[in-house]
N, C-alpha and C. Protein backbone atom coordinates (compact mmCIF):
# COMPACT_ATOMS: atom_id res chain seq x y z
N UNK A 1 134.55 138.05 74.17
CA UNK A 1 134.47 137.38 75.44
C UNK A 1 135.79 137.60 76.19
N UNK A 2 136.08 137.68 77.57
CA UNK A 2 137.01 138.41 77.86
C UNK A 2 137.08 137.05 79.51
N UNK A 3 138.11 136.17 79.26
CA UNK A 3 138.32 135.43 80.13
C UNK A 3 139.50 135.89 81.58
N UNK A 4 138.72 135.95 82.66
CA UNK A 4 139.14 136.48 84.17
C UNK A 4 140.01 135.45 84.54
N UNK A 5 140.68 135.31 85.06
CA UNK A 5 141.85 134.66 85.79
C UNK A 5 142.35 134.86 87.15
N UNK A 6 141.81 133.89 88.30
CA UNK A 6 142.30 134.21 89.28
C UNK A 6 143.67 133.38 89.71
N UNK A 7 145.03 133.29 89.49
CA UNK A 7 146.10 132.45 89.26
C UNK A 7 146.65 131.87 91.08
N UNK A 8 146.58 130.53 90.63
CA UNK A 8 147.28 129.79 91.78
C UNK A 8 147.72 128.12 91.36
N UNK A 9 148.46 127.87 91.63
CA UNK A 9 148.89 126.55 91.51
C UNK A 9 148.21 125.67 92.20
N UNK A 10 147.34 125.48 93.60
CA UNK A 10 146.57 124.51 93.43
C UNK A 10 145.45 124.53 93.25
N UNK A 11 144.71 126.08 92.96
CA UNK A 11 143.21 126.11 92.61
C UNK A 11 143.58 127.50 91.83
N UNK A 12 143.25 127.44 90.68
CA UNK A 12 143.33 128.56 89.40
C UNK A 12 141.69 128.62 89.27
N UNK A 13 141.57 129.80 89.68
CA UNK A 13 139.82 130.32 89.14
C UNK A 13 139.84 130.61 87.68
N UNK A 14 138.68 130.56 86.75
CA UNK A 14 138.31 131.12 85.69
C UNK A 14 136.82 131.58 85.39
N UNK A 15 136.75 132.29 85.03
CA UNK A 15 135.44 132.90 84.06
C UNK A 15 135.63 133.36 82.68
N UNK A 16 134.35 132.97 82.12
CA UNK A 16 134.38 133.25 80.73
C UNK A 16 133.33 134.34 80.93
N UNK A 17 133.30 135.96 80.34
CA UNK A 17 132.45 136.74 81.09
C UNK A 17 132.15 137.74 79.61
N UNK A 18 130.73 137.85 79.39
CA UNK A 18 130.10 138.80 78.37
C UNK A 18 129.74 139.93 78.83
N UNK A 19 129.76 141.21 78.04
CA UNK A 19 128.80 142.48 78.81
C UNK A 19 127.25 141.84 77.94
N UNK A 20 126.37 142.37 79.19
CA UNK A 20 124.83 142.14 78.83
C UNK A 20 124.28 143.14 79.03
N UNK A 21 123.91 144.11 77.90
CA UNK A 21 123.24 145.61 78.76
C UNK A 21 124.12 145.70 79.64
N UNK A 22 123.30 146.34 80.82
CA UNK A 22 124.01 147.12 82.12
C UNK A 22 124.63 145.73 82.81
N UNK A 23 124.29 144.02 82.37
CA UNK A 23 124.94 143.38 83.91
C UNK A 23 126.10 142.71 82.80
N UNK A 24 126.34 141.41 83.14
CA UNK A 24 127.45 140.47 82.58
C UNK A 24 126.71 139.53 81.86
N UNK A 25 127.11 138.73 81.40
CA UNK A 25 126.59 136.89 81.07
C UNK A 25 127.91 136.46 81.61
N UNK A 26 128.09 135.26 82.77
CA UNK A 26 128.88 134.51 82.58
C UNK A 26 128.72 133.06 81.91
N UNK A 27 129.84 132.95 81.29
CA UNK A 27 129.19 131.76 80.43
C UNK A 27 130.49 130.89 81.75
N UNK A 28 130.88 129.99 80.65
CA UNK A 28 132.35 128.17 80.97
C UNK A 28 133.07 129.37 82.53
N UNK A 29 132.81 128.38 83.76
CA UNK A 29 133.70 129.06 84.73
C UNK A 29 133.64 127.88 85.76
N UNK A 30 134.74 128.18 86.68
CA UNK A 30 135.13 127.21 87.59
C UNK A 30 136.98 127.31 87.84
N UNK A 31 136.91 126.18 88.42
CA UNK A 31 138.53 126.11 88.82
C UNK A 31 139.17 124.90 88.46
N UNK A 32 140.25 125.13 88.25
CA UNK A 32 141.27 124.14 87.98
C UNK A 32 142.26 123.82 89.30
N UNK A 33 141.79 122.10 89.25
CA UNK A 33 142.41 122.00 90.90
C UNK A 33 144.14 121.44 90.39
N UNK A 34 144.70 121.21 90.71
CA UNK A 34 145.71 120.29 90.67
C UNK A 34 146.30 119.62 92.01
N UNK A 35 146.69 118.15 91.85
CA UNK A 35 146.53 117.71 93.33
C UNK A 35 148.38 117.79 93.92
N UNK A 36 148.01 117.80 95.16
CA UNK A 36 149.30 118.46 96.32
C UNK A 36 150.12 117.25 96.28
N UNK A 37 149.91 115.82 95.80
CA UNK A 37 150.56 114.97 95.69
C UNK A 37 151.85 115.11 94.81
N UNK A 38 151.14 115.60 93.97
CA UNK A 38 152.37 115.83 92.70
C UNK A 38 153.52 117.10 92.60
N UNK A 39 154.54 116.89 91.77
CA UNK A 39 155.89 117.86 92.43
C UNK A 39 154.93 119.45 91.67
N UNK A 40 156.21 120.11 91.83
CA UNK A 40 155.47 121.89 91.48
C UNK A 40 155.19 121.69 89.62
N UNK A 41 156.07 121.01 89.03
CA UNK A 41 156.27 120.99 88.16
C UNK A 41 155.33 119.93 87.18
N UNK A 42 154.81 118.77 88.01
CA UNK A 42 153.59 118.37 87.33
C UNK A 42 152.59 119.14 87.71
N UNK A 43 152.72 120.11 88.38
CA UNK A 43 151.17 120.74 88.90
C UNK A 43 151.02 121.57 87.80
N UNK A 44 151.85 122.17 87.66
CA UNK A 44 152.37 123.43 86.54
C UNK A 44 152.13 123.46 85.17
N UNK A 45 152.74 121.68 84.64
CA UNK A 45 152.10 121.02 83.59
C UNK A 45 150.28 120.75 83.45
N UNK A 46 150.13 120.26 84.38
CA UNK A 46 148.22 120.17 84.47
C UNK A 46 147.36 121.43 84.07
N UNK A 47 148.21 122.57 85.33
CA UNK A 47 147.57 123.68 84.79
C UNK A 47 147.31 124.16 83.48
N UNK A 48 148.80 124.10 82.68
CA UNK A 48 149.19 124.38 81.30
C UNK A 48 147.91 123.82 80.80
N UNK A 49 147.79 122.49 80.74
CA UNK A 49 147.17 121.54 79.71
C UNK A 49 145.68 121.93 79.49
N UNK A 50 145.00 122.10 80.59
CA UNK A 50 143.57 122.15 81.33
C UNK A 50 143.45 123.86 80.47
N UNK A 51 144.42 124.88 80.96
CA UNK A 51 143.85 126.07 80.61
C UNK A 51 144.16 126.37 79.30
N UNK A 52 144.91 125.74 78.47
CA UNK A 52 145.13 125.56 76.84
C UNK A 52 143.76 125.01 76.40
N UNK A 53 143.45 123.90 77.06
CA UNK A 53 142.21 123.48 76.56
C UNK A 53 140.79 124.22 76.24
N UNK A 54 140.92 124.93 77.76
CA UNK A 54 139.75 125.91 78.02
C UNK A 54 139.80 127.31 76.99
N UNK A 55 141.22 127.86 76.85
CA UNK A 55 141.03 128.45 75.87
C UNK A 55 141.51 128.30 74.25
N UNK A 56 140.95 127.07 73.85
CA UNK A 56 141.10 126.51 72.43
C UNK A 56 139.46 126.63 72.49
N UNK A 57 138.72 125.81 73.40
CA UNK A 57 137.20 125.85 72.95
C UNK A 57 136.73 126.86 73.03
N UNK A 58 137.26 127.97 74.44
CA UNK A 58 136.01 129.09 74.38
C UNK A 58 136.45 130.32 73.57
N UNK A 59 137.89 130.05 72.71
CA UNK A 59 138.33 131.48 72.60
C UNK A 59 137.92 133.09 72.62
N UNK A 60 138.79 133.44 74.02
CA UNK A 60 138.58 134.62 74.18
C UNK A 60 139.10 135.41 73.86
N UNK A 61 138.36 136.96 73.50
CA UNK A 61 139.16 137.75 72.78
C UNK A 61 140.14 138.65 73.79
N UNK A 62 140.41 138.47 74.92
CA UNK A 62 140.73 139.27 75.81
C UNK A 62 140.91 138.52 77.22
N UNK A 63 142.28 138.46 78.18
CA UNK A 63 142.26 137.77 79.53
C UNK A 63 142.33 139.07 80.38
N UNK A 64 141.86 138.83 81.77
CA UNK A 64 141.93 140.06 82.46
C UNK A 64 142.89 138.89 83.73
N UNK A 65 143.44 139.47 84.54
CA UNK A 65 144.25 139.24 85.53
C UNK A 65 145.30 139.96 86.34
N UNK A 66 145.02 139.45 87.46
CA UNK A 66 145.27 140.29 88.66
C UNK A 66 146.89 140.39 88.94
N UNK A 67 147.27 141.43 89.29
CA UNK A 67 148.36 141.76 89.17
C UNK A 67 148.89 140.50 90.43
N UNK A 68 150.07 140.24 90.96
CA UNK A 68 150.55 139.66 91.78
C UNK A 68 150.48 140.95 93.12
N UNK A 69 150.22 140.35 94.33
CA UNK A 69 150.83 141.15 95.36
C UNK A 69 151.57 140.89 96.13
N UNK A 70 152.11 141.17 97.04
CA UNK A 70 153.71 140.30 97.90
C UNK A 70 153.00 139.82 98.98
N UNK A 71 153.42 138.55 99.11
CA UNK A 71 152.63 137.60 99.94
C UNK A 71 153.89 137.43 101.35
N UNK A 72 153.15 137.63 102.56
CA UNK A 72 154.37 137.28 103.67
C UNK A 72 155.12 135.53 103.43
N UNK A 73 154.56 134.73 102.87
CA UNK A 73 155.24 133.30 102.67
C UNK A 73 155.40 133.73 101.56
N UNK A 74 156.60 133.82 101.82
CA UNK A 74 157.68 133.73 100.53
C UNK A 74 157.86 132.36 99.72
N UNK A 75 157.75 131.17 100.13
CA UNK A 75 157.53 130.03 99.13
C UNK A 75 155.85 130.03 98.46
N UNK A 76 154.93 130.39 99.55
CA UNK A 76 153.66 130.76 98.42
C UNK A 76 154.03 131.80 97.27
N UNK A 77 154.55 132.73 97.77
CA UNK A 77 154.32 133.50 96.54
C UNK A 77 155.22 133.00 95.36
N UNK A 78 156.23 132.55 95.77
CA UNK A 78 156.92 132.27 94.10
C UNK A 78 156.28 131.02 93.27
N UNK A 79 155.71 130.05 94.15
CA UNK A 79 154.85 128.82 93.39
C UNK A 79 153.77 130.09 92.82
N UNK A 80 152.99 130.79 93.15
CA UNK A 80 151.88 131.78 92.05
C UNK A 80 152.50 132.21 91.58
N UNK A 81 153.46 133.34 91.20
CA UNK A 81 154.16 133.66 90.30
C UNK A 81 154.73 132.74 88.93
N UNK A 82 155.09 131.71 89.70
CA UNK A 82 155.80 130.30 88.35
C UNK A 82 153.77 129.66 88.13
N UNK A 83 152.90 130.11 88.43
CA UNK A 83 151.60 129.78 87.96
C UNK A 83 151.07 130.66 87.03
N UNK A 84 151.56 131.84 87.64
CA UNK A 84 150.93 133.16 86.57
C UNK A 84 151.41 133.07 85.28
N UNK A 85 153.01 132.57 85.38
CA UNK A 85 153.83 132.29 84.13
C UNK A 85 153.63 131.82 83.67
N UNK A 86 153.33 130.14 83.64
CA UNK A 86 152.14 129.08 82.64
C UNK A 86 150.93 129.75 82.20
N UNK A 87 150.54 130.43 83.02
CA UNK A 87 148.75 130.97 82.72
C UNK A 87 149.20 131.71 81.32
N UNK A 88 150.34 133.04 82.05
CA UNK A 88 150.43 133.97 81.12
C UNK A 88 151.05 133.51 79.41
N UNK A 89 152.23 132.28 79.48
CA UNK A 89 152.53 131.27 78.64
C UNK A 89 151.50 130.47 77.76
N UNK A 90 150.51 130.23 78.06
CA UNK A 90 149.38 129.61 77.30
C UNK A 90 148.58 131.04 76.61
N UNK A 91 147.95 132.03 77.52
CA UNK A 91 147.40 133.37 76.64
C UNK A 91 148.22 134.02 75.68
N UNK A 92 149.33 133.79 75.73
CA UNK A 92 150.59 134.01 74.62
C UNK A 92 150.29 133.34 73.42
N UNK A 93 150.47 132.13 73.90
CA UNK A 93 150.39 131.27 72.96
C UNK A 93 149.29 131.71 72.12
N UNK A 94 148.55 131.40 72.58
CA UNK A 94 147.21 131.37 71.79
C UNK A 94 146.18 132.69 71.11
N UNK A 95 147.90 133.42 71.43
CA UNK A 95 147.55 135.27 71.08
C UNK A 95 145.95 135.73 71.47
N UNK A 96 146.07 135.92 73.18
CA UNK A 96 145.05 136.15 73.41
C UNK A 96 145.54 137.55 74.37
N UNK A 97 145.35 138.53 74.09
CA UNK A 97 146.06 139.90 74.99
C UNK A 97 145.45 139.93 75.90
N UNK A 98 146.46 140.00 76.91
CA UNK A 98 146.98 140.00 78.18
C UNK A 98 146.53 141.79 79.13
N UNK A 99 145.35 141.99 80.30
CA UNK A 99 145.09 142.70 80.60
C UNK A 99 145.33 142.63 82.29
N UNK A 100 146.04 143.77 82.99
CA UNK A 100 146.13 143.33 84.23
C UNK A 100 145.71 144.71 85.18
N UNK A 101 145.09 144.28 86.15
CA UNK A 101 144.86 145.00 87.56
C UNK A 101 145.06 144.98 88.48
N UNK A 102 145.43 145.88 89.56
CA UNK A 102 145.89 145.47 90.98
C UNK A 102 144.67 145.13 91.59
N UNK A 103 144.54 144.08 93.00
CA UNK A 103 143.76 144.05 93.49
C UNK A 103 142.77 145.26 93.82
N UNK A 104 143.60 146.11 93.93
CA UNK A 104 142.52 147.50 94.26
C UNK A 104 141.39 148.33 93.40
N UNK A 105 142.48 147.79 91.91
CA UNK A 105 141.21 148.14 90.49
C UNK A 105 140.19 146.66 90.43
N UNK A 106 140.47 145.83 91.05
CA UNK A 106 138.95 144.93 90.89
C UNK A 106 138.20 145.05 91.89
N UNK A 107 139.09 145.81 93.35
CA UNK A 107 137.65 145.89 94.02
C UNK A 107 136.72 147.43 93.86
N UNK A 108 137.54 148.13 93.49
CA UNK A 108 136.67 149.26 93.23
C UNK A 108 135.46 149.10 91.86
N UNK A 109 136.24 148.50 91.01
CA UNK A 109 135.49 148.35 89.80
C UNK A 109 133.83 147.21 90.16
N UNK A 110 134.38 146.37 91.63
CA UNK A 110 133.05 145.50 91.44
C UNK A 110 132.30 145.98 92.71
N UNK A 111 133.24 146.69 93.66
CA UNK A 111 132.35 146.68 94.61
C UNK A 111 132.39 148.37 95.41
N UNK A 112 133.12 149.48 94.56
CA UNK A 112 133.09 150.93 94.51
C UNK A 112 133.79 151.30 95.47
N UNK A 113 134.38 150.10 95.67
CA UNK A 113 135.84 150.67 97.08
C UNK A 113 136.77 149.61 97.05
N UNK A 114 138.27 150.21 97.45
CA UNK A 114 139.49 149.40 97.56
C UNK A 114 139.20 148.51 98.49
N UNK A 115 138.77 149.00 99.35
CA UNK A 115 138.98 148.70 100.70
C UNK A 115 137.51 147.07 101.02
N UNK A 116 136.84 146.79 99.68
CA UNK A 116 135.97 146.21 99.76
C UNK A 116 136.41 144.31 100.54
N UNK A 117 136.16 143.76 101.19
CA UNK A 117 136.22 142.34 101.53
C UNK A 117 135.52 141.34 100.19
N UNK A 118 136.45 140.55 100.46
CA UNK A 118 135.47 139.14 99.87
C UNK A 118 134.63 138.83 99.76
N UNK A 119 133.74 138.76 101.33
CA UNK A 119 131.94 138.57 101.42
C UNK A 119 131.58 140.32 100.92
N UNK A 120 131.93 141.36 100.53
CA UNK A 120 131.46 142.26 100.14
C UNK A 120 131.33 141.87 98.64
N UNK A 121 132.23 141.50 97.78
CA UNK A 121 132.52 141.31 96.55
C UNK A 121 131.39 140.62 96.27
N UNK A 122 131.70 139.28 96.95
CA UNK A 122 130.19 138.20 96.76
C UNK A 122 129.19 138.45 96.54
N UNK A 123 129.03 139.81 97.68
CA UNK A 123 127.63 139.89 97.50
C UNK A 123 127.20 140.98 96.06
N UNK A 124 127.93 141.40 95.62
CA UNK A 124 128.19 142.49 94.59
C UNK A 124 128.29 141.36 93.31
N UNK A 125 128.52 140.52 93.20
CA UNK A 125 128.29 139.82 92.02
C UNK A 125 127.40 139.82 91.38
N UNK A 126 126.15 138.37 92.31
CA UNK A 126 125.28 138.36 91.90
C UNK A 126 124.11 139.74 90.97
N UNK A 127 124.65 140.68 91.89
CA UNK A 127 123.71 141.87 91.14
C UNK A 127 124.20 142.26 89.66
N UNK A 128 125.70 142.18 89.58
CA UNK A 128 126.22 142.00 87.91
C UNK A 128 126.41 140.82 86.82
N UNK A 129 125.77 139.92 87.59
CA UNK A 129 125.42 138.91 86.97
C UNK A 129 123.61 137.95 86.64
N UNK A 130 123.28 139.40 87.09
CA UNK A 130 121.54 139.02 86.78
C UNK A 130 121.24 138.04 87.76
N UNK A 131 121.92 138.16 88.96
CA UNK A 131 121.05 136.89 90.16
C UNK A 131 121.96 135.76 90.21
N UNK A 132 122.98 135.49 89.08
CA UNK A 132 123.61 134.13 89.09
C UNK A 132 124.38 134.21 90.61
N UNK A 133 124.62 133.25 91.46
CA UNK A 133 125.50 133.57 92.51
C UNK A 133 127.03 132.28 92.46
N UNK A 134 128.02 133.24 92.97
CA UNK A 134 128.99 132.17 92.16
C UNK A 134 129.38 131.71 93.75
N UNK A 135 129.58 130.33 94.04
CA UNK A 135 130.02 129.49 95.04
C UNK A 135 131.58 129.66 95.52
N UNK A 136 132.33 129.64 94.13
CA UNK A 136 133.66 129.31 94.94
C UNK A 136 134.61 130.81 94.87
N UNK A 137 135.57 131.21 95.71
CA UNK A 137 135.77 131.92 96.07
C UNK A 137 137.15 132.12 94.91
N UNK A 138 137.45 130.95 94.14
CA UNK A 138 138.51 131.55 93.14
C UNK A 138 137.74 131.84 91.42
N UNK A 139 136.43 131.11 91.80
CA UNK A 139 135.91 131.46 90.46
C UNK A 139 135.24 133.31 90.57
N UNK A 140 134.84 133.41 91.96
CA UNK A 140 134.77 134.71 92.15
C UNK A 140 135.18 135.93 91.86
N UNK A 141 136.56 135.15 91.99
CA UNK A 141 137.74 136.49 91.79
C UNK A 141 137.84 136.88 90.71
N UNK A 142 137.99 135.51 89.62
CA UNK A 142 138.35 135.46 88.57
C UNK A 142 137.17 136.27 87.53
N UNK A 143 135.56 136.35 87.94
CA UNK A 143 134.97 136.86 87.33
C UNK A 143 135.17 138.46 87.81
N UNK A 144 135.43 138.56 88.87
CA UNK A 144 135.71 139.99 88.84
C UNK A 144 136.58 140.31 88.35
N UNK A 145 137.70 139.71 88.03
CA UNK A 145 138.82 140.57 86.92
C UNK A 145 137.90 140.95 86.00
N UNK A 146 137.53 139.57 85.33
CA UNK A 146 136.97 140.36 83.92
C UNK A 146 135.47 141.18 84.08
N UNK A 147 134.73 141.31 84.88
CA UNK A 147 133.99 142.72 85.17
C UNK A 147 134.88 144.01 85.00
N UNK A 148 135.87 143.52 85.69
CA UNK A 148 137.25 145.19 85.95
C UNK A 148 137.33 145.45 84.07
N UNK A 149 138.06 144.34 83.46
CA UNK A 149 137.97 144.81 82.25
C UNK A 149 137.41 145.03 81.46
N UNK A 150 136.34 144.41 81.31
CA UNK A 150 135.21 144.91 80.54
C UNK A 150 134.50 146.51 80.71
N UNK A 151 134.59 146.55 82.23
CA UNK A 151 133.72 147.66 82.22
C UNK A 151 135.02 149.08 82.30
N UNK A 152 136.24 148.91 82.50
CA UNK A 152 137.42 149.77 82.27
C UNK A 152 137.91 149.89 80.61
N UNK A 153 136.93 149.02 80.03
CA UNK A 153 137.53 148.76 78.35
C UNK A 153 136.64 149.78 77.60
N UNK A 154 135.03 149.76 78.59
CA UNK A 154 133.96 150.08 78.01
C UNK A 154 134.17 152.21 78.24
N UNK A 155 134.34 152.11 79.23
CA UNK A 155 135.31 153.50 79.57
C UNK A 155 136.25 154.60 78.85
N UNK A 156 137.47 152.67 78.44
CA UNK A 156 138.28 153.65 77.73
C UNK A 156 137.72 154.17 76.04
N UNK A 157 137.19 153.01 75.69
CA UNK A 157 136.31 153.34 74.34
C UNK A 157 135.48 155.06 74.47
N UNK A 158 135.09 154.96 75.42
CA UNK A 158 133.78 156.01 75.31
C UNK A 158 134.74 157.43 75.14
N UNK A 159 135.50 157.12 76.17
CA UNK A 159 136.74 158.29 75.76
C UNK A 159 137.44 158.74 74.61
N UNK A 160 137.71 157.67 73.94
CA UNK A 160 138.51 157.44 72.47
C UNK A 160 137.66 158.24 71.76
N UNK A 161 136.28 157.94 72.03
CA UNK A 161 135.43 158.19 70.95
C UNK A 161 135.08 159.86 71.23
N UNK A 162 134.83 160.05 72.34
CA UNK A 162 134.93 161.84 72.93
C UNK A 162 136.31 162.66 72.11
N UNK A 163 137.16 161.79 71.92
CA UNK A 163 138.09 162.97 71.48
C UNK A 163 137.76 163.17 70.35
């Protein structure tokens, strides 16, 4: 099982994502909110706690996640970065290897171009997920990482095995 990660400090997407034949199974997915009331550092803690949890029950053999990209707000981007670090801090922990892509390898991988949009992606899900349609736009993401890896894992195998 190969858990997707879309990383942010106040809404962290996840999917828990199977290959099925040609589509996916997603199984445990959703987001982890943490509220704007609290400093960076209890947010940071919540996250920790919530995504330790999630992966103690579902253990996955594999996280996929998106590389960081440079964000023009410079205080957004370093709160995701100190998020990615908890994320990446708990998959450590729990010796779960760590797989990453730039935005451009998850949109080609889900939707056959870099250059693909959001409502393009969306609509490209459901068809790799047997009809399921996913609502929120960070659990979205997060299942497309792990589409990217699964089906870039399934790739590199076939190759391994050609030589």
């Amino acid at each position: 099982m190969t858990l997707g990660i879309d990383p942010g400090y106040g809404r962290t997407g996840y999917a828990f994502v199977t290959p099925d034949g040609q589509r996916y199974a997603l199984h445990a997915h959703g987001v982890i909110e943490t509220p704007a009331g609290k400093t960076i550092a209890e947010r940071l803690s919540m996250l920790y706690t919530k995504l330790d949890s999630l992966i103690a029950e579902h253990k996955p053999d594999e996280a996929s996640i998106e590389e960081l990209f440079f964000s023009k707000n410079t205080k957004t981007a370093i709160a995701v970065a100190e998020a990615r670090g908890v994320i990446l801090l708990a998959l450590t922990q729990r010796g779960v290897p760590i797989f990453e892509y730039t935005p451009n390898e998850v949109k080609v991988s889900v939707a056959g171009s870099g250059r693909a949009t959001k409502p393009q992606i969306a609509r490209m899900l459901p068809l790799l997920f047997g009809g399921r349609t996913i609502t929120q736009d960070d659990t979205a993401d997060a299942a497309a990482a792990a589409v990217t890896h699964i089906s870039r894992g399934a790739v590199l195998r076939a190759i391994g095995r050609a030589r």
